[in-house]
N, C-alpha and C. Protein backbone atom coordinates (compact mmCIF):
# COMPACT_ATOMS: atom_id res chain seq x y z
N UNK A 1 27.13 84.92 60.07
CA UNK A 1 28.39 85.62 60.17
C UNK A 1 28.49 86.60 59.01
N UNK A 2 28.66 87.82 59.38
CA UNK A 2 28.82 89.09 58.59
C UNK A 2 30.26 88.65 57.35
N UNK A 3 30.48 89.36 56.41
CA UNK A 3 31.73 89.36 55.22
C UNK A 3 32.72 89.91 56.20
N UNK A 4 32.48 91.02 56.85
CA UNK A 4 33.60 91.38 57.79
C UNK A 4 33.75 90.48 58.82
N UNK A 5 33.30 89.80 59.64
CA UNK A 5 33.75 88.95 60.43
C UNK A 5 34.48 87.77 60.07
N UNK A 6 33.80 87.38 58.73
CA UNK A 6 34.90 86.16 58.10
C UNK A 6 36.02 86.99 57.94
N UNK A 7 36.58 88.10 57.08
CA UNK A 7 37.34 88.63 56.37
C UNK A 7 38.45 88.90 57.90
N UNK A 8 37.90 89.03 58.74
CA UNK A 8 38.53 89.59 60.08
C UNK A 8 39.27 87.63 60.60
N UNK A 9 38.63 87.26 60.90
CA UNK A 9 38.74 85.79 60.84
C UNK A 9 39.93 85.28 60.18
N UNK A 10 40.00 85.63 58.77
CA UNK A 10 41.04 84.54 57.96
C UNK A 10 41.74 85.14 57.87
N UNK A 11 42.12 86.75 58.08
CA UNK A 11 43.28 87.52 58.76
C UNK A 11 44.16 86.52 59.95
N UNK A 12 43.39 86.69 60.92
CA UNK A 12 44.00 86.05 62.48
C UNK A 12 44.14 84.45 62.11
N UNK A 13 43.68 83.94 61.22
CA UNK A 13 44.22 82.16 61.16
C UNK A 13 45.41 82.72 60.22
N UNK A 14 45.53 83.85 59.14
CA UNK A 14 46.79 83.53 58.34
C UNK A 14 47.81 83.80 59.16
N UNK A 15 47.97 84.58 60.29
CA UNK A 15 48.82 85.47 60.91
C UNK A 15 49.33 84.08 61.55
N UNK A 16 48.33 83.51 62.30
CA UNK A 16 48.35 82.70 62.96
C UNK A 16 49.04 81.30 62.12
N UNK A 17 49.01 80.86 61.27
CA UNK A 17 49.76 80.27 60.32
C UNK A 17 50.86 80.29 59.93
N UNK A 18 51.39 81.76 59.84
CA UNK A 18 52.58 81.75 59.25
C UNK A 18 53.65 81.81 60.91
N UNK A 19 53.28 82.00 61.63
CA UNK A 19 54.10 82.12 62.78
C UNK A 19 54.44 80.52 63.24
N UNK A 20 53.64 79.82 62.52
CA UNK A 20 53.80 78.48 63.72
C UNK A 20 53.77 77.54 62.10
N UNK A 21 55.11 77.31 61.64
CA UNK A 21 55.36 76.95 60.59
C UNK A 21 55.94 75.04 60.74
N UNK A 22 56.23 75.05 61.87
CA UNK A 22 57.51 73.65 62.17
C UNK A 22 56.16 73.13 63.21
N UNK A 23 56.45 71.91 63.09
CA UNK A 23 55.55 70.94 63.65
C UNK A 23 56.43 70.26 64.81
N UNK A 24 57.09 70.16 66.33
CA UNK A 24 57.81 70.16 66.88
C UNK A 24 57.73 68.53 67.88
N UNK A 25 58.21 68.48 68.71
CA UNK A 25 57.92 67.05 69.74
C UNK A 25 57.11 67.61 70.58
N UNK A 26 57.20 68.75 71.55
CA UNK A 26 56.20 69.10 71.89
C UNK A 26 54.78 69.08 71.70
N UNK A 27 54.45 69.51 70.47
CA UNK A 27 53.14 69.65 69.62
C UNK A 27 52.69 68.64 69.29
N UNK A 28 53.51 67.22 68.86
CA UNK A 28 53.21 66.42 69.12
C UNK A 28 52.31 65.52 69.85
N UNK A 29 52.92 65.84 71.30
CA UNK A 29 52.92 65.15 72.44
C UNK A 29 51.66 65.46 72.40
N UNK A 30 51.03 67.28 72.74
CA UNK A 30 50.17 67.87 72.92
C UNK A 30 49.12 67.12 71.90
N UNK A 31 49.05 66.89 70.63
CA UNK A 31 48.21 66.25 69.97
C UNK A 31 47.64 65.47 71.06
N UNK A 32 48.76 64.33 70.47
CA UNK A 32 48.50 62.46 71.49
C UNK A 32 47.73 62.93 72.64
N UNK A 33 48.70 64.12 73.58
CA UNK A 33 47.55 64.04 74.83
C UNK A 33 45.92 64.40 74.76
N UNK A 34 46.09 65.14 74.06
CA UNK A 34 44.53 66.03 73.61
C UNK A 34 43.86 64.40 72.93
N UNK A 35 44.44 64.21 71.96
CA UNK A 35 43.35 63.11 71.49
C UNK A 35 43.34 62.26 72.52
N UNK A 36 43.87 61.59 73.18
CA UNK A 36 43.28 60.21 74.24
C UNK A 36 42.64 61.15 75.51
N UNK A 37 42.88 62.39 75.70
CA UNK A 37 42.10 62.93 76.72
C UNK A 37 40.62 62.61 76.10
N UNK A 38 40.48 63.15 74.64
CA UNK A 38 39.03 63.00 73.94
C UNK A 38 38.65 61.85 73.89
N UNK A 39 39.32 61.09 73.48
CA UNK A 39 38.88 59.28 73.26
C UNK A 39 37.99 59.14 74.91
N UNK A 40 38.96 59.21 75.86
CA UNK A 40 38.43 58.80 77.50
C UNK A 40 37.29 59.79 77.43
N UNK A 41 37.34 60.89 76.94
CA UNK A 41 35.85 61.86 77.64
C UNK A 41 34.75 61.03 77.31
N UNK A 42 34.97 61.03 75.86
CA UNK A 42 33.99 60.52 75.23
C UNK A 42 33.41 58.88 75.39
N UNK A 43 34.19 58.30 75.76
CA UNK A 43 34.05 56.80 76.05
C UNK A 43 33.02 56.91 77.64
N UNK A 44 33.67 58.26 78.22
CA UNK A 44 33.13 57.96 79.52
C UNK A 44 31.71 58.48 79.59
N UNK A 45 31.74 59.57 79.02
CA UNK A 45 30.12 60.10 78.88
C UNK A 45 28.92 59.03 77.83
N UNK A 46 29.35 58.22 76.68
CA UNK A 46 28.48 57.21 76.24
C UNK A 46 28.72 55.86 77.30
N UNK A 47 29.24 55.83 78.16
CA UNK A 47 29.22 54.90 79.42
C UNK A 47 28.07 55.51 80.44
N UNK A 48 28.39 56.92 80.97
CA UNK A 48 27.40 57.64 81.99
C UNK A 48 25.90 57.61 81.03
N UNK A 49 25.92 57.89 80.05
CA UNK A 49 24.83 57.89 79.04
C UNK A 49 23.91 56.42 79.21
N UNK A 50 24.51 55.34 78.87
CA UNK A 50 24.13 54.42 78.90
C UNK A 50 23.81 53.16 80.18
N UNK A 51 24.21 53.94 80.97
CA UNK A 51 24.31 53.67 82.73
C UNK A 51 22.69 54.20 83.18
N UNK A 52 22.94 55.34 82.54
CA UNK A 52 21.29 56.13 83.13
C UNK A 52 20.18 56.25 82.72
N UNK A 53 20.59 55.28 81.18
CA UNK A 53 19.02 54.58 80.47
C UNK A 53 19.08 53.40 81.02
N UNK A 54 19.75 52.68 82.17
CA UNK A 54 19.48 50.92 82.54
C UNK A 54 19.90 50.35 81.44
N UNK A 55 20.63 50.09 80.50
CA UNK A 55 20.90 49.76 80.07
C UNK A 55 22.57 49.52 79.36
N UNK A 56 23.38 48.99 80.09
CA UNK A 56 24.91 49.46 80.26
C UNK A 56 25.24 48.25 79.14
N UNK A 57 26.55 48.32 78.39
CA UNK A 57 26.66 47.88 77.26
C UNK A 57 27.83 46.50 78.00
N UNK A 58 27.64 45.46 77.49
CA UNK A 58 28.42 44.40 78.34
C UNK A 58 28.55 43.57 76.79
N UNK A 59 29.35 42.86 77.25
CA UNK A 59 29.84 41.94 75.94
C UNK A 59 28.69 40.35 76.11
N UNK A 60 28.12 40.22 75.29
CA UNK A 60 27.19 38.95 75.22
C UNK A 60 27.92 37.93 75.82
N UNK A 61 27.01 37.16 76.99
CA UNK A 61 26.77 36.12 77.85
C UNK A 61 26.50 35.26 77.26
N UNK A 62 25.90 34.95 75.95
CA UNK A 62 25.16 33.93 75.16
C UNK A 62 25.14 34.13 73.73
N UNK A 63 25.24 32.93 73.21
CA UNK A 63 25.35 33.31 71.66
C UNK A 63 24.45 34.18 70.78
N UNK A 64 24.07 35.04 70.40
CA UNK A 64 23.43 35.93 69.59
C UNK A 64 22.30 34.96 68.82
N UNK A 65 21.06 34.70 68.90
CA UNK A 65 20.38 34.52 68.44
C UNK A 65 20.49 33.89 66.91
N UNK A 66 20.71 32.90 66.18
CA UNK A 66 21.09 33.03 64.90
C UNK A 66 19.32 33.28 63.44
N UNK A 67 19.24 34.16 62.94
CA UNK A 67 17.85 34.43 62.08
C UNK A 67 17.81 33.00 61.28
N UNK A 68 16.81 32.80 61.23
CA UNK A 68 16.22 31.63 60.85
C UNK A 68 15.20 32.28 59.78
N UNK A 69 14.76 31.30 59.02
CA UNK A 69 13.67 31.77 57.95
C UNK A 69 13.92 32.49 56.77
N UNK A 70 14.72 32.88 56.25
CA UNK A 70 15.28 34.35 55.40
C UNK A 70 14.87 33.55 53.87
């Protein structure tokens, strides 16, 4: 990235900053929704991920092995 493209850049975030000063219920909301939209994407694609190596993630059937010898 060129000096002018940053310099052009932190123009449009300050502009963009000073206009949107109050943090509202709306904006809020919009957070919360945006983040659990991300939480589910993401939960669902390391699910599809792990579906299509055969190997799907399940909670242990049997006690975990305990190491012996140490």
């Amino acid at each position: 990235m060129s000096i002018l493209e940053i310099a052009i850049a932190s123009q449009i975030w300050a502009r963009h900053e000073k206009r949107q000063l109050g943090l509202d219920d709306a904006d809020a909301l919009k957070v919360l929704l945006r983040s659990a939209f991300t939480f589910l994407a993401f939960s669902l694609l390391i699910a599809g991920l792990n579906l299509a190596a055969g190997r799907p993630q399940v909670v242990a059937q049997q006690p975990a092995p305990v190491v012996a010898g140490r």
